[in-house]
Structures are given as C-alpha cells and as structure tokens.
PDB file of N, CA and C in Angstrom:
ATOM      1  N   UNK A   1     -16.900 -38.256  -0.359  1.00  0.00           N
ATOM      2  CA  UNK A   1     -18.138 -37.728  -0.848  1.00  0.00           C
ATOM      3  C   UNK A   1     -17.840 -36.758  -1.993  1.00  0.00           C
ATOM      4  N   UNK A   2     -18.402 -36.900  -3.247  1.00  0.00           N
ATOM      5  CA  UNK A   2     -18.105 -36.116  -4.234  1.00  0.00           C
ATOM      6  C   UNK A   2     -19.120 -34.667  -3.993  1.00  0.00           C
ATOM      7  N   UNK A   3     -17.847 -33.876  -4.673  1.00  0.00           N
ATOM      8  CA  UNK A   3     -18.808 -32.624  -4.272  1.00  0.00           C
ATOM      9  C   UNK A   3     -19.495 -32.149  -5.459  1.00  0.00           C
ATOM     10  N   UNK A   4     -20.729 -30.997  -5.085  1.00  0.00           N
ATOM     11  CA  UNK A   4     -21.843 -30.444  -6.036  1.00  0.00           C
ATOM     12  C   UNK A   4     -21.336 -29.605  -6.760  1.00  0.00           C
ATOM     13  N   UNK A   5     -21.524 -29.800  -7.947  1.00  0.00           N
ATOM     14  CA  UNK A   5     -21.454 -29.364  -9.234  1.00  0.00           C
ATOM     15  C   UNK A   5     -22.006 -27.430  -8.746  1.00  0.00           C
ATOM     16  N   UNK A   6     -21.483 -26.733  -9.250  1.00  0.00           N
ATOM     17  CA  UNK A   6     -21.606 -25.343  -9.019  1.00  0.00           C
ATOM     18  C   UNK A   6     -21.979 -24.507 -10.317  1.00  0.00           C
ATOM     19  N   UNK A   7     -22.924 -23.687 -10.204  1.00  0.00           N
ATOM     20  CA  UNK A   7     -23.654 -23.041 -11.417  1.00  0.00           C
ATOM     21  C   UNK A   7     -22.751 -22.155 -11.743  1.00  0.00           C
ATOM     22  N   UNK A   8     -23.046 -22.002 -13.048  1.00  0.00           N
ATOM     23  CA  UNK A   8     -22.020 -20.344 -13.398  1.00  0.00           C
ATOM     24  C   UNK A   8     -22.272 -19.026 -12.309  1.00  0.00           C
ATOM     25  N   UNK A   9     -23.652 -19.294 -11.986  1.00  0.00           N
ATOM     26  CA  UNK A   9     -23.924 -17.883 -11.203  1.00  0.00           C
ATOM     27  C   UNK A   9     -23.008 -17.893  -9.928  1.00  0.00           C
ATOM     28  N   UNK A  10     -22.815 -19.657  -9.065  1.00  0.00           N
ATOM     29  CA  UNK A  10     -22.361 -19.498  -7.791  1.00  0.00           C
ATOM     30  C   UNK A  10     -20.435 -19.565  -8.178  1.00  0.00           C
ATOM     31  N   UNK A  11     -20.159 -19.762  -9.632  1.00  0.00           N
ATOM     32  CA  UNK A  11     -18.725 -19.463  -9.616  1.00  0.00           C
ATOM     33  C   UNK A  11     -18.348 -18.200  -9.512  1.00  0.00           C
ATOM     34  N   UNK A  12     -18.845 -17.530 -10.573  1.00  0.00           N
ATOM     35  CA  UNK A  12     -18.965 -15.702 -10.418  1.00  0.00           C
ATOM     36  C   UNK A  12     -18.727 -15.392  -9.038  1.00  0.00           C
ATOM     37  N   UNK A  13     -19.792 -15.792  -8.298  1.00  0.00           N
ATOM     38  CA  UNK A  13     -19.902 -15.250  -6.605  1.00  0.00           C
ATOM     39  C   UNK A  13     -18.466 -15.397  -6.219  1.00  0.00           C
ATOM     40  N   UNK A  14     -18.412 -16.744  -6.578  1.00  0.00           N
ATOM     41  CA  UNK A  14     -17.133 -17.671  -5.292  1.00  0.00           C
ATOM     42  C   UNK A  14     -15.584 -16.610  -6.177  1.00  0.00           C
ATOM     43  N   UNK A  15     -15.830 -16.166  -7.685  1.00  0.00           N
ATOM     44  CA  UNK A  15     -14.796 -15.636  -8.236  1.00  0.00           C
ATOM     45  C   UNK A  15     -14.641 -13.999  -7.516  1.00  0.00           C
ATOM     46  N   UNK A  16     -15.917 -13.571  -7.287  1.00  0.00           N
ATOM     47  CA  UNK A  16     -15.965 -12.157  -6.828  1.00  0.00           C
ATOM     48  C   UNK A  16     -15.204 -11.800  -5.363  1.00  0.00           C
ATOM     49  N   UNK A  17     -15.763 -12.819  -4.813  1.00  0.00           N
ATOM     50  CA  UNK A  17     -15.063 -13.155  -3.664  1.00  0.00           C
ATOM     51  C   UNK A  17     -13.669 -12.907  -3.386  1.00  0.00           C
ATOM     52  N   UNK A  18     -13.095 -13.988  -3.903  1.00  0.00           N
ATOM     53  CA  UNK A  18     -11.939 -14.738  -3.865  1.00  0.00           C
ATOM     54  C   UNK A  18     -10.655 -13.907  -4.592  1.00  0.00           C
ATOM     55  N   UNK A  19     -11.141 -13.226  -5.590  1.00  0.00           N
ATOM     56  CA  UNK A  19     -10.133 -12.097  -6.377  1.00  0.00           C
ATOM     57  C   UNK A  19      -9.969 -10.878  -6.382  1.00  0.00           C
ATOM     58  N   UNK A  20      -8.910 -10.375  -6.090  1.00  0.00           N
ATOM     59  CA  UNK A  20      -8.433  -8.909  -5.921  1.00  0.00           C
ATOM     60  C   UNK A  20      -8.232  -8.316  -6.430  1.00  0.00           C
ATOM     61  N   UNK A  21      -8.273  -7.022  -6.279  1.00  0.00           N
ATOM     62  CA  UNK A  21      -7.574  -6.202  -6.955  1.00  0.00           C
ATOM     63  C   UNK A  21      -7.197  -4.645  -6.066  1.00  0.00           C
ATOM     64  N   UNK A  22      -5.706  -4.250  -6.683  1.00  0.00           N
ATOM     65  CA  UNK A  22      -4.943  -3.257  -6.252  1.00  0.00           C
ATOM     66  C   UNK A  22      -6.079  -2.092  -5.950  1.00  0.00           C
ATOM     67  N   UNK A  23      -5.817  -1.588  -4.655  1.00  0.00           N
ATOM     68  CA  UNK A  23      -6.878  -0.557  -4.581  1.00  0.00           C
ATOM     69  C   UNK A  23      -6.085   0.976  -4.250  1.00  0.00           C
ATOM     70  N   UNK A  24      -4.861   0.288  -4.711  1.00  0.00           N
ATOM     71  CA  UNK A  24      -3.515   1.439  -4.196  1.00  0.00           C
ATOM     72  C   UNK A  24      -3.730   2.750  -5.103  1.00  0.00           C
ATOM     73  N   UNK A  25      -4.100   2.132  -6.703  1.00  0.00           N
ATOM     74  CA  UNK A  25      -3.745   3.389  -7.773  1.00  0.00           C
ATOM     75  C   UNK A  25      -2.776   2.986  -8.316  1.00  0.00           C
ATOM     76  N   UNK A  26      -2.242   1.968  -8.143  1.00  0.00           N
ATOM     77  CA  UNK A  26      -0.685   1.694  -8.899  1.00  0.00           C
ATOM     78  C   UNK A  26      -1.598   0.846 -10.149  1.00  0.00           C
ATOM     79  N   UNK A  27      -0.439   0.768 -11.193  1.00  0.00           N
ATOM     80  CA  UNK A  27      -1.281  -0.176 -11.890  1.00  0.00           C
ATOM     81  C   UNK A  27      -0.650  -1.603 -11.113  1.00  0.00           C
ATOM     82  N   UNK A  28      -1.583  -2.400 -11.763  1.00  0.00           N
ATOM     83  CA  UNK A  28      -1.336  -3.947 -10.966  1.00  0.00           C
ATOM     84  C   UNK A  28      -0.087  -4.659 -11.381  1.00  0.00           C
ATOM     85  N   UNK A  29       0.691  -4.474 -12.164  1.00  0.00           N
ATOM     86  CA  UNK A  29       1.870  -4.743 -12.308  1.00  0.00           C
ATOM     87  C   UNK A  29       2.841  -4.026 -11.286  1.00  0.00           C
ATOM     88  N   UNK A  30       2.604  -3.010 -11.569  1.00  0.00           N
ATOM     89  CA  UNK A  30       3.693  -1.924 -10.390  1.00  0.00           C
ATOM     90  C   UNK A  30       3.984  -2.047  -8.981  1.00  0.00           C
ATOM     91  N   UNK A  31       2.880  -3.540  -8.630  1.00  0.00           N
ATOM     92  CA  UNK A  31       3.662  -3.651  -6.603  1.00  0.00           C
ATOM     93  C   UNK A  31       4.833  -4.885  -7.100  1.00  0.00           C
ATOM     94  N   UNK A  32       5.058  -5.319  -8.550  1.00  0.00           N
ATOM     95  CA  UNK A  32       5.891  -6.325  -8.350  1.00  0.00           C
ATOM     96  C   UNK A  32       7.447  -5.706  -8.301  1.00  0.00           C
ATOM     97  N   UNK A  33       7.314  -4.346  -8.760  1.00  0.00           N
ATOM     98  CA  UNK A  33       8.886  -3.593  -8.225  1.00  0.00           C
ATOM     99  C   UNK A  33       8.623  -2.767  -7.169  1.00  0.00           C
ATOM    100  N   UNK A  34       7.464  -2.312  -6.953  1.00  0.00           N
ATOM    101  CA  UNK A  34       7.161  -1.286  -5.679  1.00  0.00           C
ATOM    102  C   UNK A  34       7.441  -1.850  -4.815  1.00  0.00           C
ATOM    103  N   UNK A  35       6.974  -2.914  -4.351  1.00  0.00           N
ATOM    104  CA  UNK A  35       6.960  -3.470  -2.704  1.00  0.00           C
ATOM    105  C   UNK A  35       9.067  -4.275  -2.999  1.00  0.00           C
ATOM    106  N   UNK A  36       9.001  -4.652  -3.226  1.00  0.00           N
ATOM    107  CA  UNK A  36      10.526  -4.521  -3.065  1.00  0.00           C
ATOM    108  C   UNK A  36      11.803  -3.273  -2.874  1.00  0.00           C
ATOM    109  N   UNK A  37      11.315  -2.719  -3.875  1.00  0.00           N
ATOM    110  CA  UNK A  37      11.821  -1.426  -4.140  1.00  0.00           C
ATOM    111  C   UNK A  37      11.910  -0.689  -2.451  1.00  0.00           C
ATOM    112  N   UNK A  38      10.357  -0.629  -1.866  1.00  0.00           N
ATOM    113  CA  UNK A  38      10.299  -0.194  -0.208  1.00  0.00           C
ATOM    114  C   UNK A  38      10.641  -0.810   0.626  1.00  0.00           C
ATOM    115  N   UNK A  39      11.135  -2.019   0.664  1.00  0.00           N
ATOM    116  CA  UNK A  39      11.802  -2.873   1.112  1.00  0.00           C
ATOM    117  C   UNK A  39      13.242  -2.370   1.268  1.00  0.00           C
ATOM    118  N   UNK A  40      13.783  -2.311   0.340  1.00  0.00           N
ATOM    119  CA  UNK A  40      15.195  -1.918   0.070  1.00  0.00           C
ATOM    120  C   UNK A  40      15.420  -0.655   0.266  1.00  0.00           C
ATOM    121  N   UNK A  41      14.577   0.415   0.805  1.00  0.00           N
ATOM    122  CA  UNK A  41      14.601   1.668   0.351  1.00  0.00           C
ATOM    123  C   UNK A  41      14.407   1.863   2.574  1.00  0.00           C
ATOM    124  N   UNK A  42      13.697   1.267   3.091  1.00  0.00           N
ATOM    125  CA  UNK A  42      13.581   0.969   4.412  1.00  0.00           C
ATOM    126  C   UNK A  42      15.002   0.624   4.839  1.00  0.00           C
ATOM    127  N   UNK A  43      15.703  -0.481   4.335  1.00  0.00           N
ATOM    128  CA  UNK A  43      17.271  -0.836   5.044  1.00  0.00           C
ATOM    129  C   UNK A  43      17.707  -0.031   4.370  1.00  0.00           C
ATOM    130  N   UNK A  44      17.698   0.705   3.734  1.00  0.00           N
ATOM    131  CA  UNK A  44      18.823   2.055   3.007  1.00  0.00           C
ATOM    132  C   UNK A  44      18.677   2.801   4.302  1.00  0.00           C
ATOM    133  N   UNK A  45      17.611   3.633   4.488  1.00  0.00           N
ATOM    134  CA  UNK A  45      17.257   4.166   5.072  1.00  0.00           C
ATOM    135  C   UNK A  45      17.994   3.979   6.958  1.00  0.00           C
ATOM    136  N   UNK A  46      17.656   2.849   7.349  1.00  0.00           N
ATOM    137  CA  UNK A  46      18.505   2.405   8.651  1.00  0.00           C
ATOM    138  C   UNK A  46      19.815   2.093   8.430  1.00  0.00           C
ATOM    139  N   UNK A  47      20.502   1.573   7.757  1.00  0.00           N
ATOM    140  CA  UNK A  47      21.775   1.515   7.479  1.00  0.00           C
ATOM    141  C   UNK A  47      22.669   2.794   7.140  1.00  0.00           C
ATOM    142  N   UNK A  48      21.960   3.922   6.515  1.00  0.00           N
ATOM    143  CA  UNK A  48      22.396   5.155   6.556  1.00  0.00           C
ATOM    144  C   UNK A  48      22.646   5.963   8.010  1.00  0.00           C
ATOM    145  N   UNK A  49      21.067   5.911   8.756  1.00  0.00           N
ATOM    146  CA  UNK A  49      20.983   6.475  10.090  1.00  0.00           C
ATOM    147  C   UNK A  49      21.802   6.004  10.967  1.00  0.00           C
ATOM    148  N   UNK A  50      22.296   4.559  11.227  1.00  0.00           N
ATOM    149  CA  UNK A  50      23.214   3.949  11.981  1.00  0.00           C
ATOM    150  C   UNK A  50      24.591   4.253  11.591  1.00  0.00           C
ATOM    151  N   UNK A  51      24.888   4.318  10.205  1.00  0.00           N
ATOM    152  CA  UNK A  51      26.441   4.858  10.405  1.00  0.00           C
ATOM    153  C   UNK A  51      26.561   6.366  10.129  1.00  0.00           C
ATOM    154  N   UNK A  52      25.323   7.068   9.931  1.00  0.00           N
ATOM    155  CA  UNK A  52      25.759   8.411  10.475  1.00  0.00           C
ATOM    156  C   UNK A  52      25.814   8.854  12.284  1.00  0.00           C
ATOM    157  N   UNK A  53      25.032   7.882  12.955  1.00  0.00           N
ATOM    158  CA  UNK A  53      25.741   8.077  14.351  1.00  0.00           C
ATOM    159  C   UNK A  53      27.001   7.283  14.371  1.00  0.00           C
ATOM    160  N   UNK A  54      27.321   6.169  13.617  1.00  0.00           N
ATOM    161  CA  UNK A  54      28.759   5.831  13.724  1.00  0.00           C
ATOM    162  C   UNK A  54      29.901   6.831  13.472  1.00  0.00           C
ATOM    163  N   UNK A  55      29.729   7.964  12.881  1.00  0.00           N
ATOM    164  CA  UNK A  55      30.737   8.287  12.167  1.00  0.00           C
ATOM    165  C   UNK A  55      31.794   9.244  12.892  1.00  0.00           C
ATOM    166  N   UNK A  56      31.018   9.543  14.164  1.00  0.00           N
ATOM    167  CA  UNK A  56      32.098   9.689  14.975  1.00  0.00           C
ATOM    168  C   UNK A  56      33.546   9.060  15.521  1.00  0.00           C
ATOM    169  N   UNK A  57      32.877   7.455  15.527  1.00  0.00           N
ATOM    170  CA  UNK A  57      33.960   6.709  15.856  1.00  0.00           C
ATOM    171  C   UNK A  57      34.973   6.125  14.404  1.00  0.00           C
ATOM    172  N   UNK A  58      36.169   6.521  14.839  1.00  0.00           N
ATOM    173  CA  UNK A  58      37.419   5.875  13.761  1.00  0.00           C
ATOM    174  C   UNK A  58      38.649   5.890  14.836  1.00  0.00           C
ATOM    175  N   UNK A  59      39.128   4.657  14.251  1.00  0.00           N
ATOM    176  CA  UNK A  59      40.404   3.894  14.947  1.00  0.00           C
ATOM    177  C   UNK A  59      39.655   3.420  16.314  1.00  0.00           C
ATOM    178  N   UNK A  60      40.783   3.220  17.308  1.00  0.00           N
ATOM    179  CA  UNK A  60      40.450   2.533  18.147  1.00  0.00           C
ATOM    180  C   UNK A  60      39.723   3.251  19.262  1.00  0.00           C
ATOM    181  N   UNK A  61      38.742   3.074  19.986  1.00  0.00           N
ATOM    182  CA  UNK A  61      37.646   3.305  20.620  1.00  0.00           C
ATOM    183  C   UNK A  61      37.476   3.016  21.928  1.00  0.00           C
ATOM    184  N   UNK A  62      37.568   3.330  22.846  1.00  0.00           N
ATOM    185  CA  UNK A  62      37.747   3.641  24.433  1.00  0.00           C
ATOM    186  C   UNK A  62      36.319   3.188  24.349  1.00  0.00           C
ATOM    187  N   UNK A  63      36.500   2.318  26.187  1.00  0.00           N
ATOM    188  CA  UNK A  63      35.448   1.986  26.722  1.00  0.00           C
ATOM    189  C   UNK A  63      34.129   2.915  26.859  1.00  0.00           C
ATOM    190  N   UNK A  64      34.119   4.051  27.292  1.00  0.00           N
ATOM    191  CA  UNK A  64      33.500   4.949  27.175  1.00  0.00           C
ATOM    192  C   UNK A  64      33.012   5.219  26.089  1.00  0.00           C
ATOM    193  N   UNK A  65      33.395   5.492  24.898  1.00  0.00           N
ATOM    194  CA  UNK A  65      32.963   6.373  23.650  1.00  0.00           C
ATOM    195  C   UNK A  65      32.253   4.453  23.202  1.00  0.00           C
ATOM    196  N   UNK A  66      32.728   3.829  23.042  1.00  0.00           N
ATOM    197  CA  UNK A  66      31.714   2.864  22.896  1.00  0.00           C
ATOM    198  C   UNK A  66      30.443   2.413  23.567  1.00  0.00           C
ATOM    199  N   UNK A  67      30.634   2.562  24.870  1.00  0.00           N
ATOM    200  CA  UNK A  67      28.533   2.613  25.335  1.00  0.00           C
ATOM    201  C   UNK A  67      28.320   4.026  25.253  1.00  0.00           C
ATOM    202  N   UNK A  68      28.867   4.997  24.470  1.00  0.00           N
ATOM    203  CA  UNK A  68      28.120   6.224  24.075  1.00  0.00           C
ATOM    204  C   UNK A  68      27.586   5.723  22.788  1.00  0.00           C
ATOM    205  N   UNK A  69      28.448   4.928  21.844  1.00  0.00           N
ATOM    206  CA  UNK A  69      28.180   4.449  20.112  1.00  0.00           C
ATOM    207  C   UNK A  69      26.543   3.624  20.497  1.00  0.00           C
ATOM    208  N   UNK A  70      27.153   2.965  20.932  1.00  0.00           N
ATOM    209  CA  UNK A  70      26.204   1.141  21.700  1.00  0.00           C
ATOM    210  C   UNK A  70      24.893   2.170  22.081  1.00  0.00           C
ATOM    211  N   UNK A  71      24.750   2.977  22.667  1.00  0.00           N
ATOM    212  CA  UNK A  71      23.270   3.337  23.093  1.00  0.00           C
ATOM    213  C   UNK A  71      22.974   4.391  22.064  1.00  0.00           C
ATOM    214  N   UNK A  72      23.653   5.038  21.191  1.00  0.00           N
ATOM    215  CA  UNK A  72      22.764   6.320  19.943  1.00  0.00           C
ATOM    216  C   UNK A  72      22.637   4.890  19.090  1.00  0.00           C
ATOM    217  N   UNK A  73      23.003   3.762  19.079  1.00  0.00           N
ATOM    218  CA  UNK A  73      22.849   2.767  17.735  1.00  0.00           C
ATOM    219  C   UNK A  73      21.580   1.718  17.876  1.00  0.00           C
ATOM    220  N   UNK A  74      21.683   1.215  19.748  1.00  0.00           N
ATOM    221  CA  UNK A  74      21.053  -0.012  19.873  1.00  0.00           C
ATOM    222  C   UNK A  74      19.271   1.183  19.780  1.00  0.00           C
ATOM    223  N   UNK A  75      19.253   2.364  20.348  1.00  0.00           N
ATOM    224  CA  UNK A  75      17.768   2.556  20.261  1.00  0.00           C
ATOM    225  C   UNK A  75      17.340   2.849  19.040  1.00  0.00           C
ATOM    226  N   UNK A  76      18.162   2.400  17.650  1.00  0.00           N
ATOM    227  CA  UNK A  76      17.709   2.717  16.002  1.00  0.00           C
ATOM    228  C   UNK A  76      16.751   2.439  16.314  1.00  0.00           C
ATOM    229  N   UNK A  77      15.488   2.147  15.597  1.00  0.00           N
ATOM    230  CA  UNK A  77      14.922   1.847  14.791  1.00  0.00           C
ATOM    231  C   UNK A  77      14.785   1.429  13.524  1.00  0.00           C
ATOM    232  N   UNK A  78      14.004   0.073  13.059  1.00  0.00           N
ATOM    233  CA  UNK A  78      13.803   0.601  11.507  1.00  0.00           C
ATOM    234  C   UNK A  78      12.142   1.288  11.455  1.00  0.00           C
ATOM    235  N   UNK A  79      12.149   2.049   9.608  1.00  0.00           N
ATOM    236  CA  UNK A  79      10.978   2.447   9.856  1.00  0.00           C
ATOM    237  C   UNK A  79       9.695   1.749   9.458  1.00  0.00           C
ATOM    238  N   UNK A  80       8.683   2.168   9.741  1.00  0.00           N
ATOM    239  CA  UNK A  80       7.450   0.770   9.526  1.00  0.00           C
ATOM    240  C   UNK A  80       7.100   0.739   8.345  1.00  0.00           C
ATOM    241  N   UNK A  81       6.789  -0.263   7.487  1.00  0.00           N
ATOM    242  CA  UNK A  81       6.206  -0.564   6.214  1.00  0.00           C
ATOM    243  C   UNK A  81       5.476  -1.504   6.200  1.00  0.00           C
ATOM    244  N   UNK A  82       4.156  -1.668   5.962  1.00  0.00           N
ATOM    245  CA  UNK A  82       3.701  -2.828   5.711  1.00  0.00           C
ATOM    246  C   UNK A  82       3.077  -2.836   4.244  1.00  0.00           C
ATOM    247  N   UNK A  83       2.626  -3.772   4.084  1.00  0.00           N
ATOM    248  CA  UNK A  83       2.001  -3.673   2.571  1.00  0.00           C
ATOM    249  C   UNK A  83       0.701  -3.909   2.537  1.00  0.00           C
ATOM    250  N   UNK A  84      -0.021  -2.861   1.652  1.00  0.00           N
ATOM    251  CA  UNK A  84      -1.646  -2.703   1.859  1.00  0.00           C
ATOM    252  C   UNK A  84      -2.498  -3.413   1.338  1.00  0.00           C
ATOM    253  N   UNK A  85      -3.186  -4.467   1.736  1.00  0.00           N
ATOM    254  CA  UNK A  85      -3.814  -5.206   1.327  1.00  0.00           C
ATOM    255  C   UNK A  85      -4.730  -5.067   0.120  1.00  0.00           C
ATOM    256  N   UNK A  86      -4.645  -5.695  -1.205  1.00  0.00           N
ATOM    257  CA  UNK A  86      -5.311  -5.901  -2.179  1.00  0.00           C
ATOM    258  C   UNK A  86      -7.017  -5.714  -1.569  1.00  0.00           C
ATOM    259  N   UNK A  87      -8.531  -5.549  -2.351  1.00  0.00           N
ATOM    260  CA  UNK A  87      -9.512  -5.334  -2.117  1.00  0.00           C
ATOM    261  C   UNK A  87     -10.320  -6.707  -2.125  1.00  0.00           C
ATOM    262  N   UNK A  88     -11.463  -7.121  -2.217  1.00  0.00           N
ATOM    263  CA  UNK A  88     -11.912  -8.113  -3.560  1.00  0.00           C
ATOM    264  C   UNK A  88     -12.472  -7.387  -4.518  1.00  0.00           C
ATOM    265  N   UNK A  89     -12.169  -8.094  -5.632  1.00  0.00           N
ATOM    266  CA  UNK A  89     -13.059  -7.808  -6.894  1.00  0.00           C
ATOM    267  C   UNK A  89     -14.318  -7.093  -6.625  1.00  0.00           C
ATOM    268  N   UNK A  90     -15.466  -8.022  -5.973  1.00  0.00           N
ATOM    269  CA  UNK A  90     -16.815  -7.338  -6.205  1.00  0.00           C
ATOM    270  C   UNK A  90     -16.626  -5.427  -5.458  1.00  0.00           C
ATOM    271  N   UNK A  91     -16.271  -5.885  -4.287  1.00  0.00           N
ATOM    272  CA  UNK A  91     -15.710  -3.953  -4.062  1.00  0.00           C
ATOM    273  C   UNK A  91     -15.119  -3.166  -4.890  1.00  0.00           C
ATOM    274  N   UNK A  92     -14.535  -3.961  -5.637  1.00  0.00           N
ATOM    275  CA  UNK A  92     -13.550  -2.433  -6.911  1.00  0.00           C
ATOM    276  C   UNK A  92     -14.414  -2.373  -7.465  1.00  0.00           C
ATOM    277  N   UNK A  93     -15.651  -3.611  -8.397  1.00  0.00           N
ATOM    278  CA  UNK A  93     -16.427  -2.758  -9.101  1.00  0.00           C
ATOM    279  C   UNK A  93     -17.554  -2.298  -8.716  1.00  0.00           C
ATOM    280  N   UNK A  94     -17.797  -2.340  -7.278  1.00  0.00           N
ATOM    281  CA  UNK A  94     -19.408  -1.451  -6.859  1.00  0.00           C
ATOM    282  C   UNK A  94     -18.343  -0.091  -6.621  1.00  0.00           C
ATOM    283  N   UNK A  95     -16.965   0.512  -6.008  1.00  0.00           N
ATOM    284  CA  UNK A  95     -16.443   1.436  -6.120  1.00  0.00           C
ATOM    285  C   UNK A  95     -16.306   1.918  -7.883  1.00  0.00           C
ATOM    286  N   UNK A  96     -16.000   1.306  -8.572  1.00  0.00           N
ATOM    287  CA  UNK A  96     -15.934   1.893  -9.978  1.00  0.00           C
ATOM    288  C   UNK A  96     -17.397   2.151 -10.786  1.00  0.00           C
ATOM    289  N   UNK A  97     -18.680   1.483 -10.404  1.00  0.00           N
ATOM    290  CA  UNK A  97     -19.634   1.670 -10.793  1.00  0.00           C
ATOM    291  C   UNK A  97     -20.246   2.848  -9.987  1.00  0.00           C
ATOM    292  N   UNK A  98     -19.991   3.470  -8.766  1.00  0.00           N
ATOM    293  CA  UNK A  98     -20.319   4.432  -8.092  1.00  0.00           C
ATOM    294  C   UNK A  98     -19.408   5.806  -8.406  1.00  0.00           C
ATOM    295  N   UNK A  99     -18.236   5.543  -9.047  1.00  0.00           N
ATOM    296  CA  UNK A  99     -17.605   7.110  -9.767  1.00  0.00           C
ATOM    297  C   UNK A  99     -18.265   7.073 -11.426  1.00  0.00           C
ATOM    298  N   UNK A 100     -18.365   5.714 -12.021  1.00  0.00           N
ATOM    299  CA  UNK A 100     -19.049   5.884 -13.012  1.00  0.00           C
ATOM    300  C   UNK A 100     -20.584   6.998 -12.872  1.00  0.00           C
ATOM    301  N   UNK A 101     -21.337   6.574 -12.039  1.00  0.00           N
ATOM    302  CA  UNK A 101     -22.508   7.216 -11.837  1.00  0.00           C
ATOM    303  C   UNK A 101     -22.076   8.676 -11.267  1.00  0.00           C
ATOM    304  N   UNK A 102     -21.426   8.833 -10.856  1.00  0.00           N
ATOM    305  CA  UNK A 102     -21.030   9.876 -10.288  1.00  0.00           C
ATOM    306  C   UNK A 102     -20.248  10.953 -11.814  1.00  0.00           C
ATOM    307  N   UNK A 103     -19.471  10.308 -12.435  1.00  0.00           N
ATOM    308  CA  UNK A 103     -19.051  10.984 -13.892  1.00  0.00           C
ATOM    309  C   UNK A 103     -20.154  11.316 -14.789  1.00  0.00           C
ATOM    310  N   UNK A 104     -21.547  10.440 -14.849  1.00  0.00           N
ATOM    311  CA  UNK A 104     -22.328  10.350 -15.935  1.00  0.00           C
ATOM    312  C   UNK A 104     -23.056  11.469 -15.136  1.00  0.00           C
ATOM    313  N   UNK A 105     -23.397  11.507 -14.124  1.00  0.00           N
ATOM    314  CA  UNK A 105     -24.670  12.345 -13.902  1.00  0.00           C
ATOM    315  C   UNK A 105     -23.985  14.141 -14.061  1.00  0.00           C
ATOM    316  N   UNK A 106     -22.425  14.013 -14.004  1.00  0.00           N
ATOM    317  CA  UNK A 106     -21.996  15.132 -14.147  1.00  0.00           C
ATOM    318  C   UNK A 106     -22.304  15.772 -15.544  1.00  0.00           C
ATOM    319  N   UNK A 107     -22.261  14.995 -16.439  1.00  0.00           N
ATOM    320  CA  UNK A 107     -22.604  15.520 -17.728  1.00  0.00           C
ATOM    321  C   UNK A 107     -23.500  15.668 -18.167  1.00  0.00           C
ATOM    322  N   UNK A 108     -24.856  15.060 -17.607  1.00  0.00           N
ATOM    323  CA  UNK A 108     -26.046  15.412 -18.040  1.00  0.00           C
ATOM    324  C   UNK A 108     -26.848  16.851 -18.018  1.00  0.00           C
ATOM    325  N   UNK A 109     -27.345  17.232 -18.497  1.00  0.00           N
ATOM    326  CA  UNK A 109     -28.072  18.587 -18.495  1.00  0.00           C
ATOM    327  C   UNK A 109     -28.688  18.857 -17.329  1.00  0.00           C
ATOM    328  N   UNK A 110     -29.589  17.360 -16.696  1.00  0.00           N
ATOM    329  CA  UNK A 110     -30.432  17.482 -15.614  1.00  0.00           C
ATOM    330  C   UNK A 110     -29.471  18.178 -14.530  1.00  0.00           C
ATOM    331  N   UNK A 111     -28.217  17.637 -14.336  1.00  0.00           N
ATOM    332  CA  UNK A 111     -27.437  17.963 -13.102  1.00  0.00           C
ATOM    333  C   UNK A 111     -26.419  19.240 -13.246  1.00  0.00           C
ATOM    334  N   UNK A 112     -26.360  18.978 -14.557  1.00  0.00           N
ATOM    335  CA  UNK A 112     -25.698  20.688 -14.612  1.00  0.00           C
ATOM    336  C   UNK A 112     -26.466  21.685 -13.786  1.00  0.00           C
ATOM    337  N   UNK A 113     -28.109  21.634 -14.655  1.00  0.00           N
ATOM    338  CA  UNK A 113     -28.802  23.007 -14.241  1.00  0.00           C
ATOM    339  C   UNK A 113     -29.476  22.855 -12.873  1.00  0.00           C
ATOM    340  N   UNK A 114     -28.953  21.627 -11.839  1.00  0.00           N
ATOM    341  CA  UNK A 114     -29.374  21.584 -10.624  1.00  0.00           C
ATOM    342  C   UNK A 114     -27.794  22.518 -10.035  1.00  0.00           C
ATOM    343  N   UNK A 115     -26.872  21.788 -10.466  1.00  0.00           N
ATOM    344  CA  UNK A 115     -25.855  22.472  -9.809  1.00  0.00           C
ATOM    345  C   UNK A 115     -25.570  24.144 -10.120  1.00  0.00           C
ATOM    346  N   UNK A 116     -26.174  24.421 -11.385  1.00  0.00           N
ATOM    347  CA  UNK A 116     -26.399  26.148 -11.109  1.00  0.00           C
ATOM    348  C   UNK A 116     -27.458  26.701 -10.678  1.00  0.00           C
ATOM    349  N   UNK A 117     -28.314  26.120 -10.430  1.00  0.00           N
ATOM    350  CA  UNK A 117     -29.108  26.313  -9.685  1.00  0.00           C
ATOM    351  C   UNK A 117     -28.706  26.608  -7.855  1.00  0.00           C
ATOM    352  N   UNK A 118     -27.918  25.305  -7.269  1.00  0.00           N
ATOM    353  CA  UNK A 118     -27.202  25.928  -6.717  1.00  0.00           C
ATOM    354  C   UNK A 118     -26.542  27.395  -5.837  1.00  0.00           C
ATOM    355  N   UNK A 119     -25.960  27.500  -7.218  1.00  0.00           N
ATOM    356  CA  UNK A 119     -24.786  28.753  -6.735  1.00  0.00           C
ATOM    357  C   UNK A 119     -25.198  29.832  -6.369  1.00  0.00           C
TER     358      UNK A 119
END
C-alpha cells in the first residue's frame, strides 16, 4: 500500500518531533569529545583507585595479604556516568522563546517601572 503524501505543515511536526537538540549548554559539537573524554576519565579514575589499594603489595605475596588485596579491590567500584539525553527540537524552542520573552520584557519601560515599583 503506498503511503500518503505529507504536507509541509505535517513534515515540520514529524521534524519537530523527531530532532534534538543538546539541552546540556555545551555547544552541539562538544559531546563528540565530551562524552568520550568521560568515558576515559571514569577508567582513569578506577584504575588509579585500584592500584592505589594495590600498592601495598610488591614481590611475592602471602596467602593472607592477598584476600586482604582481593577484598579492598573486588568491592571497587566504577563511578556512574550516563549520558544525558538530547531534548526535541519543538522543547528547545518553546524553552528559548520563553527566555526570549523573559529578556524582552526586561527591557521595556513598562517592566522596569513595575519592578521599581516593587522595591
């Protein structure tokens, strides 16, 4: 079954939808080294903590002092990172059209002399 032809208005929609954008503050280029970057910066991070409890042990290692190593190592942790989900489009710009209104009414006269009014 061939499908229905779609108006400009219902592509817009289906585009508003469907497309994101960074709601981090980074610019949108910047998660393509960021999120790696925390990636790598997470196993730094555990690989450091694990051989600073290693660093007690050098040369050869008695039964004992090894399930002392084995239990400060096996309860590591790594630490949590996840990555924050992009927005859709139509939300960034009802958020950017709502600081817009929010910037413009700051400058107007009307809202100045409400806000000294105010004080």
């Amino acid at each position: 079954m061939a499908a229905r032809r779609k108006s400009p208005q219902e592509k817009k929609a289906i585009s508003y939808e469907r497309d994101r954008r960074n709601h981090y503050g980074q610019n949108a280029k910047g998660s393509r080294k960021r999120i790696p970057a925390r990636k790598r910066w997470v196993n730094r991070v555990f690989r450091h903590t694990a051989s600073q409890r290693l660093s007690g042990a050098h040369g050869a290692v008695d039964g004992c002092v090894a399930d002392e190593l084995d239990v400060a190592v096996g309860g590591l942790r790594r630490k949590n990172w996840r990555k924050s989900p992009d927005i859709p489009l139509k939300d960034h710009i009802a958020e950017q059209l709502r600081r817009r209104k929010v910037r413009v009414c700051r400058r107007t006269a009307e809202c100045r002399a409400r806000r000294a009014w105010r004080r």
